[in-house]
Protein backbone atom coordinates (compact mmCIF):
# COMPACT_ATOMS: atom_id res chain seq x y z
CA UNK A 1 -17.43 1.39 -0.10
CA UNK A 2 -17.66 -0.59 -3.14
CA UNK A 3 -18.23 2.49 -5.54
CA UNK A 4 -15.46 4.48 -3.59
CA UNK A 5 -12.69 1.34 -4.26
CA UNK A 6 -14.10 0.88 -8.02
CA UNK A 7 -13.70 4.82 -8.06
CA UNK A 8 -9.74 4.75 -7.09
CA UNK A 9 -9.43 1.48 -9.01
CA UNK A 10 -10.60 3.51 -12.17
CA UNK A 11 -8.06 6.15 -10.74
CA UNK A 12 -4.62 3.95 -10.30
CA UNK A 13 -5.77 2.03 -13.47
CA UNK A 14 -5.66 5.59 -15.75
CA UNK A 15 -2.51 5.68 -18.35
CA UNK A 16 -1.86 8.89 -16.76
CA UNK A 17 -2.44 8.82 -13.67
CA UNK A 18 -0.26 5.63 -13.18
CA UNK A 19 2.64 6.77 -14.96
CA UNK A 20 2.62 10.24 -12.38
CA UNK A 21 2.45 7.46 -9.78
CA UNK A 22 5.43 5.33 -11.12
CA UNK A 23 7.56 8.45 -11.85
CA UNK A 24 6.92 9.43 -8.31
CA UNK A 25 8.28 5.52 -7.10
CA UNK A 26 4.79 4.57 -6.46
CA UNK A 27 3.53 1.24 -7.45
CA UNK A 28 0.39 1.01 -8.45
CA UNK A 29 -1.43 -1.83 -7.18
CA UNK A 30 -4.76 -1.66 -7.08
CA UNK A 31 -6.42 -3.86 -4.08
CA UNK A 32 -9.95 -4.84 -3.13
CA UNK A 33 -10.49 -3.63 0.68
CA UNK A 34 -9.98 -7.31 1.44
CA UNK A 35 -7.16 -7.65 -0.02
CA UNK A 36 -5.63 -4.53 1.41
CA UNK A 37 -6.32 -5.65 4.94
CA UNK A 38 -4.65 -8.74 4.25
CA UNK A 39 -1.73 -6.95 2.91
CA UNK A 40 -1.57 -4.34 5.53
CA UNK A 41 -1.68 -7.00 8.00
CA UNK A 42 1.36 -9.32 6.10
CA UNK A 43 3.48 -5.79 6.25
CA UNK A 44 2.84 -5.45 10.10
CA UNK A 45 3.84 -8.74 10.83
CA UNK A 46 7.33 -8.31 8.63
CA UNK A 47 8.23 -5.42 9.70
CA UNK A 48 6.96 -5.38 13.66
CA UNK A 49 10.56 -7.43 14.76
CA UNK A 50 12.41 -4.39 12.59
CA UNK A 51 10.59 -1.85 14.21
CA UNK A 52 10.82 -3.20 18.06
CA UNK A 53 14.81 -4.00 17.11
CA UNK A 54 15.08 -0.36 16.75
CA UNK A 55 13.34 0.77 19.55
CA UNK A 56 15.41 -1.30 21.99
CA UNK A 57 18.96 -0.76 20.33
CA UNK A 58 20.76 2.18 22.27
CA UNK A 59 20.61 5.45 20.54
């Protein structure tokens, strides 16, 4: 796991590579898998109210 993550790390971190991403409207943002998780878990939790807002409104 850790050489994978170094791996795209190395990847998103490339002159090249990041400036495809950007022009794309990626952000690059390299993350450890911890940090990721934690991340992941801060988007769920903003956007779970959105999502279940939706869901209930009539169509």
């Amino acid at each position: 796991m850790q050489e994978l993550n170094a791996d795209r790390r190395a990847t998103v971190l490339d002159p090249e590579a990041k400036y495809k991403l950007e022009t794309t409207g990626n952000v690059p943002n390299p993350m450890t898998p911890s940090e990721l998780l934690t991340f992941m878990q801060g988007e769920q939790r903003m956007w779970k109210p959105v999502v279940e807002a939706i869901a209930r409104s009539p169509s």
